[in-house]
Protein backbone atom coordinates (compact mmCIF):
# COMPACT_ATOMS: atom_id res chain seq x y z
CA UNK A 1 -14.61 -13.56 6.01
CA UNK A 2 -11.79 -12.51 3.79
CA UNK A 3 -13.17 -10.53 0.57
CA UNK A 4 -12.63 -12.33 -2.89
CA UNK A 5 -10.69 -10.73 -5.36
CA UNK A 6 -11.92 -11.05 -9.56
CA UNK A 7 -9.62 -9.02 -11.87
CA UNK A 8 -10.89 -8.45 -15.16
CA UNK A 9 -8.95 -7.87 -18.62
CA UNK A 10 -10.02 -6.47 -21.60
CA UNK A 11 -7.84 -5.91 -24.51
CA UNK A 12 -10.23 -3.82 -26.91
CA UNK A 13 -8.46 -0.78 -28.50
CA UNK A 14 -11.19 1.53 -29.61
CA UNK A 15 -12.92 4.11 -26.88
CA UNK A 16 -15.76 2.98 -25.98
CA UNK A 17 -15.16 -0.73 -26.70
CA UNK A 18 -17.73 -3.64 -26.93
CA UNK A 19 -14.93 -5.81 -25.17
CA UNK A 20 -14.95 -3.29 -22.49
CA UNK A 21 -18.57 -3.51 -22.09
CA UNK A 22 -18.59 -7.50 -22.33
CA UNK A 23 -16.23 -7.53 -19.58
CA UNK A 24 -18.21 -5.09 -17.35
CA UNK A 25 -21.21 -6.62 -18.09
CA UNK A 26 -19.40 -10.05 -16.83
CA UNK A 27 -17.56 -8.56 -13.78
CA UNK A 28 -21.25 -7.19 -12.45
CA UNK A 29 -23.03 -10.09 -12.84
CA UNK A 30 -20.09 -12.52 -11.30
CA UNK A 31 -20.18 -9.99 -8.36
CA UNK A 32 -23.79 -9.95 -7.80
CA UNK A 33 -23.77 -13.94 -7.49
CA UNK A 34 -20.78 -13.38 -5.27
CA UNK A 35 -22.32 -10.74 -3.05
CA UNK A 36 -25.56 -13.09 -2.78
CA UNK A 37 -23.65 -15.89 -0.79
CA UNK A 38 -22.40 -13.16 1.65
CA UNK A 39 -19.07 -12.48 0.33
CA UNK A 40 -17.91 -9.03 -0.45
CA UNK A 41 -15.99 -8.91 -3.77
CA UNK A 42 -13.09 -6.59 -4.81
CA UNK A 43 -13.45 -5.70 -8.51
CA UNK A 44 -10.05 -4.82 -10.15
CA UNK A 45 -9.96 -3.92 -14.06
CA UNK A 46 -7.45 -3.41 -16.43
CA UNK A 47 -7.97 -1.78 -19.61
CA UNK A 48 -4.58 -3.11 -22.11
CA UNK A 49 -4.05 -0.55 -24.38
CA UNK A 50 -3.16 1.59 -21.09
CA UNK A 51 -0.66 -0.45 -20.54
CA UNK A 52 0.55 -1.21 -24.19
CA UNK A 53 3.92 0.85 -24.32
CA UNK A 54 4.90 -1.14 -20.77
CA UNK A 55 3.83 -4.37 -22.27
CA UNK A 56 6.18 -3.79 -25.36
CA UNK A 57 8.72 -2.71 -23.01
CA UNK A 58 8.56 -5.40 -20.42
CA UNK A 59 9.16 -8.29 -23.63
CA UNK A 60 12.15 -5.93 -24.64
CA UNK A 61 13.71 -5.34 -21.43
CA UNK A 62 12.04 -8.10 -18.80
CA UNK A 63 11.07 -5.23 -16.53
CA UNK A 64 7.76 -4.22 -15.81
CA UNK A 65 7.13 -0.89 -14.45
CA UNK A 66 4.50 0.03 -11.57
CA UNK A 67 1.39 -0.45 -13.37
CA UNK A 68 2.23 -2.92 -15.69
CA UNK A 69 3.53 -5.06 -12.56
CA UNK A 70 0.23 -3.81 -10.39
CA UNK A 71 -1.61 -5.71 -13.60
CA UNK A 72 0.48 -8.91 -13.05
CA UNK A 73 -0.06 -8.69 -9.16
CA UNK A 74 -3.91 -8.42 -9.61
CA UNK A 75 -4.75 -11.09 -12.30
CA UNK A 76 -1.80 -13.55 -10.80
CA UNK A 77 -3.45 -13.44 -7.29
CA UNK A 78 -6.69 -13.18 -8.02
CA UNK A 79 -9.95 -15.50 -7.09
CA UNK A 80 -11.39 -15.18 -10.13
CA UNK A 81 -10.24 -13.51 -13.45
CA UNK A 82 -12.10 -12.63 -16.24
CA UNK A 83 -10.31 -11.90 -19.72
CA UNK A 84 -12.25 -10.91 -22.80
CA UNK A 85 -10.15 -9.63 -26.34
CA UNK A 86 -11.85 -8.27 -29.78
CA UNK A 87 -11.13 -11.17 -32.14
CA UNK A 88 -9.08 -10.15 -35.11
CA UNK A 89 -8.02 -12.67 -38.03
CA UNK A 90 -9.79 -15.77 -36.32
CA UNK A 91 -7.92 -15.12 -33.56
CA UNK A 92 -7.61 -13.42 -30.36
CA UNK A 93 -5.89 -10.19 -30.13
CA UNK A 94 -1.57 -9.31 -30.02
CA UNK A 95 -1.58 -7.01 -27.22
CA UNK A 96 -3.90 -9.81 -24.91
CA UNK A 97 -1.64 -12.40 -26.60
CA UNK A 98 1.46 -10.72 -25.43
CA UNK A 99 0.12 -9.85 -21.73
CA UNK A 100 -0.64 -13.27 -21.33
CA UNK A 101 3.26 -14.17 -22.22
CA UNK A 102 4.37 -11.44 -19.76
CA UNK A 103 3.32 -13.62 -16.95
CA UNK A 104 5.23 -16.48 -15.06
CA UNK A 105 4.00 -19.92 -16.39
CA UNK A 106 3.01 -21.04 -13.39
CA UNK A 107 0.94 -17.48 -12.71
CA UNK A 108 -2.55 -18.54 -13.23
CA UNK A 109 -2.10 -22.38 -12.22
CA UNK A 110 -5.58 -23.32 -10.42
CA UNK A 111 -6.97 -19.87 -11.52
CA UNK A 112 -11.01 -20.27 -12.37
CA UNK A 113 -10.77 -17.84 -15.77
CA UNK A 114 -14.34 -16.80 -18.12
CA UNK A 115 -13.11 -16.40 -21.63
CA UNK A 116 -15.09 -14.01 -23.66
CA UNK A 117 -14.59 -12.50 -27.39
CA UNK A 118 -16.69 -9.55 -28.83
CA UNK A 119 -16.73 -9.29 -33.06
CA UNK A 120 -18.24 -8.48 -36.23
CA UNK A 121 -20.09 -11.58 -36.77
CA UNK A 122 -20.58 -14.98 -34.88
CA UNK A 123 -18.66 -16.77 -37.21
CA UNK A 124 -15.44 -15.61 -35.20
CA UNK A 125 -17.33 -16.79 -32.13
CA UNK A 126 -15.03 -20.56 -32.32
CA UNK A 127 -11.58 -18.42 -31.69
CA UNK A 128 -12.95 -18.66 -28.04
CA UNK A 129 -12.79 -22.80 -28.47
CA UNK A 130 -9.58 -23.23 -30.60
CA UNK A 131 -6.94 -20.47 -29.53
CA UNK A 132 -8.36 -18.68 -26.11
CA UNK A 133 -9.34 -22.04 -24.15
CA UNK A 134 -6.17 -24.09 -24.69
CA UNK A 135 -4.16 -20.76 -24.42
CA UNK A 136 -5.29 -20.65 -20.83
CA UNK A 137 -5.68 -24.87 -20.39
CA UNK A 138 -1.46 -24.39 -21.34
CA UNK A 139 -1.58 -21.99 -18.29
CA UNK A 140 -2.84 -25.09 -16.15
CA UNK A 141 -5.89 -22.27 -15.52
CA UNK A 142 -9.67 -23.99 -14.27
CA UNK A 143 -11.50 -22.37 -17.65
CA UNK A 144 -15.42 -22.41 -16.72
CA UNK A 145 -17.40 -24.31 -19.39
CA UNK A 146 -19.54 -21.49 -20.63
CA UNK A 147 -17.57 -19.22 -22.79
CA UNK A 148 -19.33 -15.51 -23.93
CA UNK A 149 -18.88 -14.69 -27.58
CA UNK A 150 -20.77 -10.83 -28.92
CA UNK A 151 -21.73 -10.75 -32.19
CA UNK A 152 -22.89 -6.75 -32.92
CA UNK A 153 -25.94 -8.32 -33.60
CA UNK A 154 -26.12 -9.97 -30.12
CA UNK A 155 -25.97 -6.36 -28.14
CA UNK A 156 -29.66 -5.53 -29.79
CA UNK A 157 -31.16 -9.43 -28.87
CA UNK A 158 -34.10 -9.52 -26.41
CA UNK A 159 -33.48 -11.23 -23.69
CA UNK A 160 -36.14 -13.88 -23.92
CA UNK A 161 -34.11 -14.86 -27.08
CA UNK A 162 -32.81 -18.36 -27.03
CA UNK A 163 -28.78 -18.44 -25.77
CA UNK A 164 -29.45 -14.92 -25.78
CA UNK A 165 -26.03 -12.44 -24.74
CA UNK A 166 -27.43 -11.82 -21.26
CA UNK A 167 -28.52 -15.21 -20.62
CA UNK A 168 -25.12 -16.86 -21.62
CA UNK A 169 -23.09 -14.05 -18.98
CA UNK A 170 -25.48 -14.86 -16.34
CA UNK A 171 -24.57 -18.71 -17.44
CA UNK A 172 -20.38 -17.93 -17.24
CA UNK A 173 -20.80 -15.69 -14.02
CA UNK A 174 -22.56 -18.21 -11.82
CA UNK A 175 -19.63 -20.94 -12.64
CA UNK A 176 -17.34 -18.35 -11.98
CA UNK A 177 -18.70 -17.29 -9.04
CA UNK A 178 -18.88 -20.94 -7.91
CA UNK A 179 -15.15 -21.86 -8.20
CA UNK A 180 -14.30 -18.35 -6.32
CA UNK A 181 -16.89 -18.72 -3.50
CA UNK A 182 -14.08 -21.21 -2.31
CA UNK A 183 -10.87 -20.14 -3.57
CA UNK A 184 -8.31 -19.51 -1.01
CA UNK A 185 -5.80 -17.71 -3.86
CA UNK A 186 -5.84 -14.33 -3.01
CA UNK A 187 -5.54 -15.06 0.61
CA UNK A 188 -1.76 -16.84 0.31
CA UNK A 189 0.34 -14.43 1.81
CA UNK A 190 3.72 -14.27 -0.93
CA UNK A 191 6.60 -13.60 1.09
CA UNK A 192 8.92 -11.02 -1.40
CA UNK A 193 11.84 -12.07 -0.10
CA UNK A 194 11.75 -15.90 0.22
CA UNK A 195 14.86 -17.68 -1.20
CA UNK A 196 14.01 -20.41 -3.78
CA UNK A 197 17.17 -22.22 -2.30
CA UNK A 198 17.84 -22.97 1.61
CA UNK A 199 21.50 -21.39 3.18
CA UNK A 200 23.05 -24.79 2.73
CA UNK A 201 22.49 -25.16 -0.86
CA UNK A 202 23.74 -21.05 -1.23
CA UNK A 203 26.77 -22.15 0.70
CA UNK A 204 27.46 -25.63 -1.59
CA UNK A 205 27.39 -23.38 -4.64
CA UNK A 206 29.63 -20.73 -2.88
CA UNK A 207 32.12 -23.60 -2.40
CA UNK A 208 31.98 -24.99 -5.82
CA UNK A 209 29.66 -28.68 -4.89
């Protein structure tokens, strides 16, 4: 049985990062429910700010070098991708935003996504609900229901607490893990060197019809 693939973003900027540690936290649990149906899982992660300078490049030039395009390849054939950004000014981050517009419209059609945020308080927690669901609903992705939002506060809750941090990843993981158990994404075979036009339309345009 073919392994399923779950890339993961995260587009914090300080070292160590909270978002770093939401998405981990998010990528282990999704693989855990993964792994308990039988499936093995292949984890790939991408930190952004490693690949900032190639981002800004790619939007000035429209060429991605090898990493920056090994990014693309992951999270555009991937099962399963999880994406999770610090929120700054209500909103989700520029260098996530600007990954995100990096990729081919039709790049995560039919892709099961968890959204998650990390910030100072939980009043930032409705960017997830206003700019990072309908940012990825636009991408015609499958957005699971249960988005993850960390407060600081949230990192020190028990976990008997009520909608407590660890109950509400084990909540996003299991309906990630449920779309990917049956995804078929990462095994379509792209064929590099397919021609978006048959050899009779190249010849009509060769002739001038």
């Amino acid at each position: 049985m073919a392994a399923r693939k779950l890339a993961v973003v995260s587009s914090g900027l300080s070292n160590p990062s909270s978002t770093r540690m939401l998405a981990d936290k998010l990528a282990e649990a999704t693989k855990q429910k993964l792994v308990g149906t039988g499936l093995e899982v292949d984890v790939a992660t991408f930190e952004l700010r490693d690949l900032a300078h190639s981002i800004t490049n790619n939007m000035l030039t429209g060429f991605a070098d090898d990493a920056l395009q090994r990014a693309i390849d992951e999270v555009t054939r991937a099962d399963g991708l999880i994406a999770v950004t610090p929120v700054f000014k209500t909103s989700y981050a520029g260098l996530f935003k600007s990954f995100i517009d990096i990729i081919d419209n039709t790049g995560l059609t039919d892709l099961p996504v968890v959204i998650g945020a990390t910030g100072g308080t939980p009043r930032h927690s409705l960017a997830l609900d206003y700019a990072m669901r309908p940012l990825f609903n636009y991408m015609h992705s499958i957005v699971v229901p249960t988005s993850v939002y960390a407060a600081s506060d949230d990192w020190g809750a028990g976990e008997d607490t009520v909608k407590s941090l660890p109950e509400r990843i084990d909540r996003a993981a299991r309906e990630l893990a449920g779309l990917m158990e049956h995804s078929t994404r990462s095994a379509t075979v792209v064929d590099p060197f397919a021609l978006d036009e048959n050899f009779d339309q190249l010849l009509g345009g060769f002739q001038g019809n």
